[in-house]
N, C-alpha and C. Protein backbone atom coordinates (compact mmCIF):
# COMPACT_ATOMS: atom_id res chain seq x y z
N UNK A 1 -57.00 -33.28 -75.85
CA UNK A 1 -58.24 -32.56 -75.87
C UNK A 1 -57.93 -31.08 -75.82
N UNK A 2 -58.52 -30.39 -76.75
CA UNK A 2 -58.32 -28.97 -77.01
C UNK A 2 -59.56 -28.48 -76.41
N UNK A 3 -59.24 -27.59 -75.28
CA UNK A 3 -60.38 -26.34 -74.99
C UNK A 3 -60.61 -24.76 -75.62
N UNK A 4 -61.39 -24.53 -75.78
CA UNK A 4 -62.07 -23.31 -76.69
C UNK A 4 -61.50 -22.33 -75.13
N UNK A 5 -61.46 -21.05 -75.86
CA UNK A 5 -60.99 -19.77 -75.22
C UNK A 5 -61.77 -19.83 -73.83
N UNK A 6 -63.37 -19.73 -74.45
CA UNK A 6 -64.43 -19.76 -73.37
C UNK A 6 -64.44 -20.68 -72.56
N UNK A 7 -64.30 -22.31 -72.58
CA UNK A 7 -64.18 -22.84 -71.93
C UNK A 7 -63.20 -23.46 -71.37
N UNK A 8 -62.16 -22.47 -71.35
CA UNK A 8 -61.11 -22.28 -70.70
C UNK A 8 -61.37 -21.68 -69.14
N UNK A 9 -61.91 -20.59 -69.84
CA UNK A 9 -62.27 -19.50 -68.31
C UNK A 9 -63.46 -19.87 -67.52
N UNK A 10 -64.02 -20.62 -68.08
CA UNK A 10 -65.18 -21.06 -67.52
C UNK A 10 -64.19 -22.09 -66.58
N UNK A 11 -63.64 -23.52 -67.02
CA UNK A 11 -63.08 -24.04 -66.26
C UNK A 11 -61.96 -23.27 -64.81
N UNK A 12 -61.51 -22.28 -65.35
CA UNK A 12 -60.60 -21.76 -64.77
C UNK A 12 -61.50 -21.00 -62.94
N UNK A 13 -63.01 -20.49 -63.84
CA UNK A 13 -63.40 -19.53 -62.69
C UNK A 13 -64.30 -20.75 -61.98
N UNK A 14 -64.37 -22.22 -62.52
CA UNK A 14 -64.76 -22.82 -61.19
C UNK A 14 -63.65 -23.64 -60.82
N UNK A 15 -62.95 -23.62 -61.14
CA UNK A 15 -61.58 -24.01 -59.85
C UNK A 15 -61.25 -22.82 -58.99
N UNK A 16 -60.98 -21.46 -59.51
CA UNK A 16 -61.02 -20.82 -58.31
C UNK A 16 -62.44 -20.75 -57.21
N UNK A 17 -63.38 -20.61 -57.84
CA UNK A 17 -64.40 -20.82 -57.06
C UNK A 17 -64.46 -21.80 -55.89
N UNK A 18 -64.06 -23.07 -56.57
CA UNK A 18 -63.98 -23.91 -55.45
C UNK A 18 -63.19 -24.38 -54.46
N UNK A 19 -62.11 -23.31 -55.30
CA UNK A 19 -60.51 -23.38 -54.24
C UNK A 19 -61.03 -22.24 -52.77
N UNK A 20 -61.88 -21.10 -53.75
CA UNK A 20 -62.31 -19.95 -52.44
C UNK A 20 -63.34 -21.08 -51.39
N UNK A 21 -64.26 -21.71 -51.56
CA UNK A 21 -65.10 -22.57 -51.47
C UNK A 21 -64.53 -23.38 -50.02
N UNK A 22 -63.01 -23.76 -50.26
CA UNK A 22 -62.17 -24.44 -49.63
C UNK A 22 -61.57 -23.92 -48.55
N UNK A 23 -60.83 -22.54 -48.78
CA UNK A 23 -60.47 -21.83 -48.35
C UNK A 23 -60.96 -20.96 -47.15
N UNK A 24 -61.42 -20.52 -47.60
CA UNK A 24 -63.02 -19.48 -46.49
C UNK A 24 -62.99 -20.20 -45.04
N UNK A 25 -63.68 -21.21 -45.29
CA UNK A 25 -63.63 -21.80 -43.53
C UNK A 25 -62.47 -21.56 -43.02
N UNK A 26 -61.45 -22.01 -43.45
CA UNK A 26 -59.94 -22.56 -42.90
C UNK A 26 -59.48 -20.57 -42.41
N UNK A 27 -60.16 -20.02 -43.36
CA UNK A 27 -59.41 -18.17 -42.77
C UNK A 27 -60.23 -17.69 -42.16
N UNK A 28 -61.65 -17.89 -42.12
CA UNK A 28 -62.39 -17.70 -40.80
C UNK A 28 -61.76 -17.87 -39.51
N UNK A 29 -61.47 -19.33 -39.02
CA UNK A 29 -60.99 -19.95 -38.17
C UNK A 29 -59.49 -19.49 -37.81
N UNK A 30 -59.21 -19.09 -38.76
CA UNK A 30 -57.45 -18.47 -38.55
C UNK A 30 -57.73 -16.83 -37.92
N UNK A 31 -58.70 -16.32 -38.51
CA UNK A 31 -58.79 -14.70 -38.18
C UNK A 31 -59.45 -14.82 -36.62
N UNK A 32 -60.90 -15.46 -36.44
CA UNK A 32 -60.86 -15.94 -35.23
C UNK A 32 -60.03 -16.09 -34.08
N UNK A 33 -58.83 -16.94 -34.42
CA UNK A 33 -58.13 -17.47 -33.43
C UNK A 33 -56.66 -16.38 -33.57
N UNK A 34 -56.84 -15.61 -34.52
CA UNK A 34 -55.67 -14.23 -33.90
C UNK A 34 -56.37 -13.39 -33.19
N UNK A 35 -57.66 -13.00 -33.93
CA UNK A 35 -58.40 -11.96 -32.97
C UNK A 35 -58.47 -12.53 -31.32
N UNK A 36 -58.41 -13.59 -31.14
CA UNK A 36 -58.41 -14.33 -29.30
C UNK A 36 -59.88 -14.00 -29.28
N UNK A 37 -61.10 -14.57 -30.22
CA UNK A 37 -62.06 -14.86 -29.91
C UNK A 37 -62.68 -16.40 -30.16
N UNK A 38 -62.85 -16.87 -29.73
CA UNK A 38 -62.70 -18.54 -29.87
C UNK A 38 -63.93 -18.39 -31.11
N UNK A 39 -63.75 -19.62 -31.99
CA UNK A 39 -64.83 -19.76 -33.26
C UNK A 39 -66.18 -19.95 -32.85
N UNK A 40 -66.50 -20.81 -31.53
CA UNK A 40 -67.32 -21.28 -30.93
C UNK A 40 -68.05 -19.95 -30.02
N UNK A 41 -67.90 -18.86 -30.00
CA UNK A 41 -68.71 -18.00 -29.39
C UNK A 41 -69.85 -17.61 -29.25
N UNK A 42 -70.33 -17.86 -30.73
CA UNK A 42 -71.62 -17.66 -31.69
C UNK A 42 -72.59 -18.28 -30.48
N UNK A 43 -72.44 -20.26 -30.52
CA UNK A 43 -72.89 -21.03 -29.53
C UNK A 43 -72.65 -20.17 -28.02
N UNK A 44 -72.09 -19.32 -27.50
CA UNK A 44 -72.54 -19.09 -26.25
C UNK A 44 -73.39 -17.61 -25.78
N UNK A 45 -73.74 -17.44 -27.27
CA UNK A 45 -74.95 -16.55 -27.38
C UNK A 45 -76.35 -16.94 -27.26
N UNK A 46 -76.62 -18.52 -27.37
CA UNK A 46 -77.34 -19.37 -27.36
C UNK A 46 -78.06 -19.33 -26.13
N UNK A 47 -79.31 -19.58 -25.63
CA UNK A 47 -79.64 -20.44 -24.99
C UNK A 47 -79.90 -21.32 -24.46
N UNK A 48 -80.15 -21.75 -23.41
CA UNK A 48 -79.81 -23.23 -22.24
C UNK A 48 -81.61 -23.32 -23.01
N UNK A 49 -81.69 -24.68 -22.88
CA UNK A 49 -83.06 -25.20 -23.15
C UNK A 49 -83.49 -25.29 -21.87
N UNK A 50 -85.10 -25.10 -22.05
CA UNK A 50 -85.76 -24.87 -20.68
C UNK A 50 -86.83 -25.90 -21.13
N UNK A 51 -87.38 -26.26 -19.90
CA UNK A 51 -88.15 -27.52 -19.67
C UNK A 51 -89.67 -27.48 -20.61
N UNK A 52 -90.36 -28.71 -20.37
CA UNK A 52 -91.49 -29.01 -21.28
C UNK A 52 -92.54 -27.79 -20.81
N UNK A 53 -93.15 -27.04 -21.74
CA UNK A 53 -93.80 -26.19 -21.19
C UNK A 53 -95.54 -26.30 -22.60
N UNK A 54 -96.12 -26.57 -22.33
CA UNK A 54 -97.28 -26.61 -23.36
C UNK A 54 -96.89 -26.76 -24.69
N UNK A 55 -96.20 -27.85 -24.42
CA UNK A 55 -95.99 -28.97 -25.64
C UNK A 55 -94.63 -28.30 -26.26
N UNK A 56 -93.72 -27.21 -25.65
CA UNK A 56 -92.83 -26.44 -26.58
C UNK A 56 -91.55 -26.61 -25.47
N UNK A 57 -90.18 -27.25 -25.87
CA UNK A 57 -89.11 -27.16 -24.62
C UNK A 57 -88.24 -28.44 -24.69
N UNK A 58 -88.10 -29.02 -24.27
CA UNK A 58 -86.92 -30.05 -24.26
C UNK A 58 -87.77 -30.89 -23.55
N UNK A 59 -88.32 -32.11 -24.86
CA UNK A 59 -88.80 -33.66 -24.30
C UNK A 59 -88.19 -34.58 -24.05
N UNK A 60 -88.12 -35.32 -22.69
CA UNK A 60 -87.46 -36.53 -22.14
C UNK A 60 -88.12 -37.89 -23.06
N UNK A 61 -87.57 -38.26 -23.42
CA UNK A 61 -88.07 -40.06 -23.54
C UNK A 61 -86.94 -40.97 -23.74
N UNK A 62 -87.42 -42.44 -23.59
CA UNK A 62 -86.48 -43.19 -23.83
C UNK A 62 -86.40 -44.22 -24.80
N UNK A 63 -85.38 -44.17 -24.95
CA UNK A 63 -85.02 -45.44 -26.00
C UNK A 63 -84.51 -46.75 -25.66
N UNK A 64 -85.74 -47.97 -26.02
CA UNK A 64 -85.82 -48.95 -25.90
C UNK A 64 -85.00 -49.61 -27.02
N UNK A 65 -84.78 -51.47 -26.49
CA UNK A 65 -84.63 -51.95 -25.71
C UNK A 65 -83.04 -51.40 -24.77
N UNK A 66 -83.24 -51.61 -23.38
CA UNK A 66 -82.21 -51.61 -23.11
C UNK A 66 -80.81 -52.80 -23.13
N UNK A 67 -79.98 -52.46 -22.49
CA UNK A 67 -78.47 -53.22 -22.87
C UNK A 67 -78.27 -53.99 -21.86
N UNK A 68 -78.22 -55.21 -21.60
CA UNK A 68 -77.96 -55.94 -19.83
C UNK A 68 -76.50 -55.85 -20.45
N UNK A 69 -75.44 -55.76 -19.43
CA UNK A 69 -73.76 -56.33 -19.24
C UNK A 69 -73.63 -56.12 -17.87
N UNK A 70 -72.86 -57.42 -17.19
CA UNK A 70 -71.88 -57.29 -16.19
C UNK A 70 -72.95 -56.85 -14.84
N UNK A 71 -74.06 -57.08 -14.85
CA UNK A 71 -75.22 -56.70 -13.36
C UNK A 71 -75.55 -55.44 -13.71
N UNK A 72 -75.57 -54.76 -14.69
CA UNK A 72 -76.66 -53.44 -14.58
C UNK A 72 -77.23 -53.59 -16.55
N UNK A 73 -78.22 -52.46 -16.27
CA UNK A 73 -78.77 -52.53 -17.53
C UNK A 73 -78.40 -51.44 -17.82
N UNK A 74 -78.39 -50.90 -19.77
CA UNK A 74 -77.79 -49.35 -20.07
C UNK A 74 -79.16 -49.31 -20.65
N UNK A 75 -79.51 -47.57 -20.97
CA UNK A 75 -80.56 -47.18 -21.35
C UNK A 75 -80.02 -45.91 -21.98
N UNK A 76 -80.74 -45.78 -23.23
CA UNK A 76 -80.43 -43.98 -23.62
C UNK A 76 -81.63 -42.96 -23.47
N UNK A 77 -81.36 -42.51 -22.46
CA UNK A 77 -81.98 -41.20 -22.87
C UNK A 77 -82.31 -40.23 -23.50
N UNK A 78 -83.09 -40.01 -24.27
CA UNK A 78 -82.87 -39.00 -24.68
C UNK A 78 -84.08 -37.78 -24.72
N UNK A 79 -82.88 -36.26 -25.30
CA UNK A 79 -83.40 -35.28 -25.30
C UNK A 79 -83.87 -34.28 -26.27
N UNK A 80 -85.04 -34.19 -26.74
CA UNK A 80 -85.62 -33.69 -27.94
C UNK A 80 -85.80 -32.03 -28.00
N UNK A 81 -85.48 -31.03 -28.39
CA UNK A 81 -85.67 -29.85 -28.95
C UNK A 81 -86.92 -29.85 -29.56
N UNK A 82 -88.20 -29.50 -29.03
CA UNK A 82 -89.65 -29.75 -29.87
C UNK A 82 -90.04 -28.19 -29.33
N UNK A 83 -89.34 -27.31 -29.70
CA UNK A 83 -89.05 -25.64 -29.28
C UNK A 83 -89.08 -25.01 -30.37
N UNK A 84 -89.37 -23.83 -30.55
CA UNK A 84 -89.14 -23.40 -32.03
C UNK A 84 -87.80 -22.44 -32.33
N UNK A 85 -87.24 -22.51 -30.91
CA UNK A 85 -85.76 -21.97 -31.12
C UNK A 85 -84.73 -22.83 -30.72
N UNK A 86 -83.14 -22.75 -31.41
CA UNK A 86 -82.31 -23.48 -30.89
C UNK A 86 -81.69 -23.06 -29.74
N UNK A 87 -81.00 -23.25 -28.74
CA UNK A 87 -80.96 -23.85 -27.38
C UNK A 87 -79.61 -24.53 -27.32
N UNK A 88 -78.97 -24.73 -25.96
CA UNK A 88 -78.24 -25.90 -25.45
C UNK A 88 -78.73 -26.39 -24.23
N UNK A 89 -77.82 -27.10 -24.23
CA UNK A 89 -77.29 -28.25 -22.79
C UNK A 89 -76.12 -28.79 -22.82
N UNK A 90 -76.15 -29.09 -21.39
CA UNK A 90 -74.27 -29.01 -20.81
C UNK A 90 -74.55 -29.96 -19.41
N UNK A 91 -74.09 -30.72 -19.28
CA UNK A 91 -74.05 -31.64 -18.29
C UNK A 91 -75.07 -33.20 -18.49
N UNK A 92 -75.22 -33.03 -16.96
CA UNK A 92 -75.74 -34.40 -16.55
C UNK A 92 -77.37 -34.20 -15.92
N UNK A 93 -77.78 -35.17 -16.79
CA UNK A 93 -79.44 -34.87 -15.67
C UNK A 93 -79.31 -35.34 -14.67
N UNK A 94 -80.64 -35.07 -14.10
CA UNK A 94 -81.11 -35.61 -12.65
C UNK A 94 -81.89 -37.13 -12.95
N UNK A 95 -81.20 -38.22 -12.73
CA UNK A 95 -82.05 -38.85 -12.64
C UNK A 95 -82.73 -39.51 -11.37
N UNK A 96 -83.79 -39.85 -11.05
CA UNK A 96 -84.24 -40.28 -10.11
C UNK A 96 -85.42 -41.35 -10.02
N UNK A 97 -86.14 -42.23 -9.07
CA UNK A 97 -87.07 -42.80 -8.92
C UNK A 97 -88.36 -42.30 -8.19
N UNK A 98 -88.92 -42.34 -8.28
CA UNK A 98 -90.05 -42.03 -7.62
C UNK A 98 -91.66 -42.99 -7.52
N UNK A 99 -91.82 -42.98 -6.29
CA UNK A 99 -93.40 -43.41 -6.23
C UNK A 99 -94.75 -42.68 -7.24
N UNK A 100 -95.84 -43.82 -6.45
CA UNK A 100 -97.07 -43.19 -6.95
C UNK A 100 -97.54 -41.53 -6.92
N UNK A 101 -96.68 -41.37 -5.88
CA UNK A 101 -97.52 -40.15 -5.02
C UNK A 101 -95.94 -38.79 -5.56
N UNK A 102 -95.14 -39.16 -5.90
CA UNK A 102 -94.19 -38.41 -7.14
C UNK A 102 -93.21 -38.17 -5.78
N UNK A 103 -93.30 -38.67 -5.03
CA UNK A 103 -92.02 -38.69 -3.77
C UNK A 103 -90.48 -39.33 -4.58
N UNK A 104 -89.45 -39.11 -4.07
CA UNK A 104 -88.36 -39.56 -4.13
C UNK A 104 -88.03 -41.57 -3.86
N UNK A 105 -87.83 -42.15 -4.36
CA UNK A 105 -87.06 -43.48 -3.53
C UNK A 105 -86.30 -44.05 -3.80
N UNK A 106 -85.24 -43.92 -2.88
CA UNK A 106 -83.72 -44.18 -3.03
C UNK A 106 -82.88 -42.89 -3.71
N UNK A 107 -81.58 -43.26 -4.22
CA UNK A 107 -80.45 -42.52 -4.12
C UNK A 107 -80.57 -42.12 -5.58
N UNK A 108 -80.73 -40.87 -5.93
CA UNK A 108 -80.24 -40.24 -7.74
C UNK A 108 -79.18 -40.93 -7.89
N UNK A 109 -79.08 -40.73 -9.58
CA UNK A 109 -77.86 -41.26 -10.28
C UNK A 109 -76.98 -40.58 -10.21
N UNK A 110 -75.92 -40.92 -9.85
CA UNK A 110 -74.43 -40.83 -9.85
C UNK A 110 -74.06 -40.07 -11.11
N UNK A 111 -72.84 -39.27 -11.26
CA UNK A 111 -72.12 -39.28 -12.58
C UNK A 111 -70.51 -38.65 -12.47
N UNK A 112 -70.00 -39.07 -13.53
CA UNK A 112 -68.72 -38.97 -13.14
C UNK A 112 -68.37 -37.49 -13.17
N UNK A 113 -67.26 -36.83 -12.95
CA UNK A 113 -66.64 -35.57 -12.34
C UNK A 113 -66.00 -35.26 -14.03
N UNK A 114 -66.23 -35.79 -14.79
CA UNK A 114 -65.80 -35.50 -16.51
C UNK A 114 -66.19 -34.05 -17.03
N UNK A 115 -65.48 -33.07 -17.42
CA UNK A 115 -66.27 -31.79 -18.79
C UNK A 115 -67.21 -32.16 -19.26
N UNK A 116 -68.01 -31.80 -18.95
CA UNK A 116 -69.21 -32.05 -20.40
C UNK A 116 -69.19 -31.09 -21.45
N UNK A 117 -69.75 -31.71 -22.67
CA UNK A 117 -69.47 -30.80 -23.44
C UNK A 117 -70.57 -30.34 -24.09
N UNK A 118 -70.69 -28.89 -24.45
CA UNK A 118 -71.75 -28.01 -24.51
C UNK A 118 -72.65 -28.62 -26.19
N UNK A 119 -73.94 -28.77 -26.07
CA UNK A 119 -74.54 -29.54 -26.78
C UNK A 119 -75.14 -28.67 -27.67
N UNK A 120 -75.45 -27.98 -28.36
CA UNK A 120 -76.73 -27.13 -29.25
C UNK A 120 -77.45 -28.26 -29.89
N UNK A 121 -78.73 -27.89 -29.83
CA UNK A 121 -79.96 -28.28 -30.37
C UNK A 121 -81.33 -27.27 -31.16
N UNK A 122 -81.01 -27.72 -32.66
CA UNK A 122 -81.78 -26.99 -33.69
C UNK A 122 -83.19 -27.76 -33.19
N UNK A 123 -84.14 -26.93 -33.32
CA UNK A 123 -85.28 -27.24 -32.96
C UNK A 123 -85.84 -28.83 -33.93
N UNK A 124 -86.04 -29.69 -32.90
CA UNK A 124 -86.22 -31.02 -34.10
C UNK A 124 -84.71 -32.29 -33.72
N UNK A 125 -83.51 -31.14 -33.51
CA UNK A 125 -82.45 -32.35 -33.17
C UNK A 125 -82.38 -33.00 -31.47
N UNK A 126 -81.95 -33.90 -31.42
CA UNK A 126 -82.22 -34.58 -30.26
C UNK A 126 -80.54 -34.63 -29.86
N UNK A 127 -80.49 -34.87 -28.86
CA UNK A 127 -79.02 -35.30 -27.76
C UNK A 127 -79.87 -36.85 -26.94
N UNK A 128 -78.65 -37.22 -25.97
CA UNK A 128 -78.76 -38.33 -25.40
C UNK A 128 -77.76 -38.58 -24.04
N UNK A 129 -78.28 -39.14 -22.93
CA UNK A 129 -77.32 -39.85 -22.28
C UNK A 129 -77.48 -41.46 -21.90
N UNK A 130 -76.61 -41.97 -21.34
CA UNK A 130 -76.36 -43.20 -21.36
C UNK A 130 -76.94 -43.64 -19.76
N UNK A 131 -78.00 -44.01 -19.48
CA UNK A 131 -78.39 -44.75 -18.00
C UNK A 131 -78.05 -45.71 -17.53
N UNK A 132 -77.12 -46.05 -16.39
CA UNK A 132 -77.22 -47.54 -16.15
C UNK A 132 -78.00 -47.73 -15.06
N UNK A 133 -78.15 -48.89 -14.58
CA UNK A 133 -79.48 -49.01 -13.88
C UNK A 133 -78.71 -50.50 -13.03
N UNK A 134 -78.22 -50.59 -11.88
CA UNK A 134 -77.32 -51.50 -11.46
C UNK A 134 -78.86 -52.85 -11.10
N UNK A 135 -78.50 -54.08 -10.55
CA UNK A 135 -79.18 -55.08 -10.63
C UNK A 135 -79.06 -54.96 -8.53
N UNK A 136 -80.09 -54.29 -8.64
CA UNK A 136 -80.59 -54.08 -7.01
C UNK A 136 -80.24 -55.09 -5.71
N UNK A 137 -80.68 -55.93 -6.54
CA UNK A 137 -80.39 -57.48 -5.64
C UNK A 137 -78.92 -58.01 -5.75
N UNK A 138 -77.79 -57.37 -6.15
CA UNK A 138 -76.85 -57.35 -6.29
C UNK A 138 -76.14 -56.67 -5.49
N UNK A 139 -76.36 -55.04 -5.72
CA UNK A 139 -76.30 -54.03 -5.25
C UNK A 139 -76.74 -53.77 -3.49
N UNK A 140 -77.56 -54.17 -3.00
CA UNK A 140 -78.25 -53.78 -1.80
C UNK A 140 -78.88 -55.49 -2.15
N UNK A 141 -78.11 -56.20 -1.49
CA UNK A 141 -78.61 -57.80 -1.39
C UNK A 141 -79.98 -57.99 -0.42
N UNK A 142 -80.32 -56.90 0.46
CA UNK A 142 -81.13 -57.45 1.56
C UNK A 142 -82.79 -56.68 0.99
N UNK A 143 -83.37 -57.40 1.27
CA UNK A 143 -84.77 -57.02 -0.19
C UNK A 143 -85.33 -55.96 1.00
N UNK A 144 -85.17 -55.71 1.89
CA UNK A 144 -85.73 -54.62 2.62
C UNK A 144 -84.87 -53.41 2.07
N UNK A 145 -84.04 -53.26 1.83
CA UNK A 145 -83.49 -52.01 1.19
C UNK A 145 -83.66 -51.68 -0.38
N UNK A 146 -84.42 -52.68 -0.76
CA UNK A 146 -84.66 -52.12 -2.24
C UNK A 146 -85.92 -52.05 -2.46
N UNK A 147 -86.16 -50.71 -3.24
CA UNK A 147 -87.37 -50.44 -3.64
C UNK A 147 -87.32 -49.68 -4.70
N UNK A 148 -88.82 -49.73 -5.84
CA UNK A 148 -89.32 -49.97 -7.18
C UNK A 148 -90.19 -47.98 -7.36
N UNK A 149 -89.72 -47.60 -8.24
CA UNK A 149 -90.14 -46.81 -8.39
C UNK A 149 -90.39 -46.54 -10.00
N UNK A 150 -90.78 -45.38 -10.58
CA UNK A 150 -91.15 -44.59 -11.82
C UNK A 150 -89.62 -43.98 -12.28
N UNK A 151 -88.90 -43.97 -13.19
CA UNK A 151 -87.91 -42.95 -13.71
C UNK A 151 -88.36 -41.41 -13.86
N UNK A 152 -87.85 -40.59 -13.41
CA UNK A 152 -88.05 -38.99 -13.89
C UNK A 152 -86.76 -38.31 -14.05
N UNK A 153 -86.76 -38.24 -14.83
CA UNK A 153 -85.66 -37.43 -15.54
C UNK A 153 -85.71 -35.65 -15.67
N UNK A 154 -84.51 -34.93 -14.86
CA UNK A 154 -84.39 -33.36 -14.98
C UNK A 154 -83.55 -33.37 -16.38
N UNK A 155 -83.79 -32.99 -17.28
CA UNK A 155 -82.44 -32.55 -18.00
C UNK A 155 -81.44 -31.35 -17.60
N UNK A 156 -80.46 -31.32 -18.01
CA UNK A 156 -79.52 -30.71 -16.96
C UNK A 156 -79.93 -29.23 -17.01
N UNK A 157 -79.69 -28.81 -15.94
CA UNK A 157 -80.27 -27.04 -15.71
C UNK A 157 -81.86 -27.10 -15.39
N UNK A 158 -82.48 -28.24 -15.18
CA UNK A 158 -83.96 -27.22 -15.82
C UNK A 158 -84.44 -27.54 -14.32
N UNK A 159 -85.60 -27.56 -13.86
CA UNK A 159 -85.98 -27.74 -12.44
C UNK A 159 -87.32 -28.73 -12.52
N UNK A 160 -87.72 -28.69 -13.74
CA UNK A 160 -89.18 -29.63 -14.26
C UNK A 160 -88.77 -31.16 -14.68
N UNK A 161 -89.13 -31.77 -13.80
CA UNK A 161 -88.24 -33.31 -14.50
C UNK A 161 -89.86 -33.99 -15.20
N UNK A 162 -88.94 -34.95 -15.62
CA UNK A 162 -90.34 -35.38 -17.04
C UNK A 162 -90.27 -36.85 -16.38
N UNK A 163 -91.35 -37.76 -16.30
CA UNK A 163 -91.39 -39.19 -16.15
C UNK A 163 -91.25 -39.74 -17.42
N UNK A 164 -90.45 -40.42 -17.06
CA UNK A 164 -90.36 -41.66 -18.64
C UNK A 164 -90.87 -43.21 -18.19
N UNK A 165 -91.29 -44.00 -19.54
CA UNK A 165 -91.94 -44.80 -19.09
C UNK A 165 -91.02 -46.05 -18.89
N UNK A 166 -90.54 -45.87 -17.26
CA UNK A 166 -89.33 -46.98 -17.05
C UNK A 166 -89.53 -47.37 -15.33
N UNK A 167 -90.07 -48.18 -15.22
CA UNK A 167 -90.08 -48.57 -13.79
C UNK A 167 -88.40 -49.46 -13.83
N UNK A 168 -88.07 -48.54 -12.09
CA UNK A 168 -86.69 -49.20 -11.90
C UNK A 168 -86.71 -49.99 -10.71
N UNK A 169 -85.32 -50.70 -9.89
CA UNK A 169 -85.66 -51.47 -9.12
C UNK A 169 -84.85 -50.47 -8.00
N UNK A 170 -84.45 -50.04 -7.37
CA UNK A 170 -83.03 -49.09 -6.96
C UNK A 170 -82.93 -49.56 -4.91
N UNK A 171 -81.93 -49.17 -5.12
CA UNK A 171 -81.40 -49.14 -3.15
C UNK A 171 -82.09 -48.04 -2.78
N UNK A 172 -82.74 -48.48 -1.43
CA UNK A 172 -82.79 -46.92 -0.57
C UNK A 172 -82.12 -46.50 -0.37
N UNK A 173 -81.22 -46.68 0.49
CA UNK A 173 -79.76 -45.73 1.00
C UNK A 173 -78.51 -46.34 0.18
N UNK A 174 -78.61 -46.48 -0.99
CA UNK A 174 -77.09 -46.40 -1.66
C UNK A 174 -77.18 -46.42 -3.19
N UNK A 175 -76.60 -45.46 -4.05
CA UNK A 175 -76.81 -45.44 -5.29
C UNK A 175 -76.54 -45.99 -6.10
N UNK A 176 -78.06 -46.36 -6.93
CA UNK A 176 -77.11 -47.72 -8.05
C UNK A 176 -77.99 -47.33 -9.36
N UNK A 177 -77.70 -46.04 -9.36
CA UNK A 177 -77.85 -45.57 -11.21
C UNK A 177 -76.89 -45.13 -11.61
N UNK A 178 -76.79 -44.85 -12.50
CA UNK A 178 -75.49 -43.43 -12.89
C UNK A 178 -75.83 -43.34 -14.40
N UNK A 179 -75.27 -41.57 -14.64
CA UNK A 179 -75.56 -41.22 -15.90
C UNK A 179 -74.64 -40.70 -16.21
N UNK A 180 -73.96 -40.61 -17.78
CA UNK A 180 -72.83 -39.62 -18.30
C UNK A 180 -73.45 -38.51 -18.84
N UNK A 181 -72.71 -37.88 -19.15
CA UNK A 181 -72.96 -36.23 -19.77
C UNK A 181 -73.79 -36.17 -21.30
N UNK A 182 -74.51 -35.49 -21.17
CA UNK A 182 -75.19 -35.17 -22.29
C UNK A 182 -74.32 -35.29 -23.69
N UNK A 183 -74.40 -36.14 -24.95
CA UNK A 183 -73.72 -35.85 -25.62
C UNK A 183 -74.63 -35.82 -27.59
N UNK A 184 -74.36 -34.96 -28.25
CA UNK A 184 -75.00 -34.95 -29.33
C UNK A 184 -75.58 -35.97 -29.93
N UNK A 185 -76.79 -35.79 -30.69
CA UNK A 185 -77.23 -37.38 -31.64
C UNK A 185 -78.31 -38.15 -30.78
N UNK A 186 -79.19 -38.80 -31.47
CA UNK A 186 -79.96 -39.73 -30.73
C UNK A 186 -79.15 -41.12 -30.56
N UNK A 187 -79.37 -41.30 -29.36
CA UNK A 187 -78.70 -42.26 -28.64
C UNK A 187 -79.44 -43.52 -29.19
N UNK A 188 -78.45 -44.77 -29.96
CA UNK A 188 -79.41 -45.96 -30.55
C UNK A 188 -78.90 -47.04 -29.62
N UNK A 189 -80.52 -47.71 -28.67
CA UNK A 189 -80.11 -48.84 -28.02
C UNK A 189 -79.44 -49.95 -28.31
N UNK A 190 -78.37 -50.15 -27.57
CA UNK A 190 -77.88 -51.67 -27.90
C UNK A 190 -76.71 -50.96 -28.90
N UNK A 191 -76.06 -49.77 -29.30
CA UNK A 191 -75.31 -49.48 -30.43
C UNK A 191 -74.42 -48.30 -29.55
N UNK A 192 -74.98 -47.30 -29.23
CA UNK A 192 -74.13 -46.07 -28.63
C UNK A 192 -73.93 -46.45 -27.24
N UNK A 193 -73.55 -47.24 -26.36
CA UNK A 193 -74.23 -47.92 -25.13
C UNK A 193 -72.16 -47.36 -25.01
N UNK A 194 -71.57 -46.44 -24.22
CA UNK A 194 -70.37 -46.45 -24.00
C UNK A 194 -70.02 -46.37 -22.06
C-alpha cells in the first residue's frame, strides 16, 4: 500500500499526537515528583464535606440487603455528595444506636487503627463503608444487656449524624458493631462486603 505525500503527514502528525497524548501524564508526574511536591496536592486544597444541611452536604443511606457470615451481619453504607462542590473524607464514621427519644444505647462501632485513605467526592459521586452488626445474643448472651435501637450514622469529621433506616440489636456495655474506613465507589450489597 502506497501513501500519498499528504497522507503521509497526516498519519505521521497523529502518531505524534498521540505519542504526546501518552506522554504528558507520565512528565507531569515526573516534574512533580523532582519538584518534592506530591501529584496529589491539588486534592488537599479540597474540602472535608460537611454535613446534611437544607438538602445540600453529604447524605447517609444504606444499602440493602445486608450480608449474614459467621454471627454478624455486613451492611454498606453509604455516602453521597448531593453538594454543589467537590469535597473529601478520610476516616471512619460514627456509628451508633439510638432510642426513640435520639439518646445513645450501647457501645459505638469499633474500627480498626488502619490509614484511611483520603476520598474526594464530585458532587453526585458517592463513597461507602462496610458495617458489621455482631448477633447480640451471641455477643452479650444475657437478654438484659441487649438492647434495640435506630442506626445514626456521623460521617467522618462532621458533628450532624443522619438516621438511616436500620433498627439494630446491640450490647449495652460492650461493642458489637464495627466499621472500616471510608473507601471510594458505592458500596454493592452482598458484592463489596470485605
Amino acid at each position: 500500500m502506497k501513501l500519498s505525500s499528504r497522507a503521509g503527514r497526516r498519519l505521521a502528525a497523529a502518531i505524534a499526537l498521540a505519542c504526546s497524548a501518552i506522554l504528558l501524564p507520565a512528565a507531569a508526574l515526573a516534574a512533580s515528583a523532582a519538584s518534592g511536591t506530591p501529584a496529589h496536592s491539588a486534592a488537599a486544597a479540597v474540602p472535608r464535606c460537611h454535613g446534611l444541611l437544607a438538602g445540600r452536604g453529604t447524605e447517609v443511606w444504606l444499602g440493602l440487603p445486608g450480608s449474614g457470615a459467621a454471627g454478624h451481619v455486613y451492611y454498606e453504607l453509604e455516602f453521597s455528595n448531593v453538594g454543589l462542590e467537590t469535597c473529601t473524607l478520610r476516616g471512619f464514621p460514627r456509628a451508633v444506636a439510638v432510642n426513640g427519644s435520639g439518646q445513645q444505647v450501647g457501645q459505638p462501632a469499633l474500627h480498626a487503627s488502619q490509614t484511611p485513605p483520603l476520598v474526594t467526592l464530585r458532587p453526585g459521586a458517592t463513597a461507602h463503608v462496610v458495617l458489621s452488626v455482631a448477633d447480640a445474643g451471641a455477643v452479650c448472651p444475657q437478654p438484659g444487656q441487649q438492647v434495640t435501637g435506630e442506626l445514626t450514622v456521623y460521617p467522618p469529621g462532621q458533628a450532624l449524624g443522619q438516621r438511616v433506616e436500620l433498627s439494630v440489636r446491640v450490647c449495652r456495655h460492650r461493642p458489637s458493631m464495627g466499621v472500616l474506613p471510608v473507601r471510594y465507589g458505592t458500596g454493592i450489597p452482598e458484592y463489596t462486603i470485605r
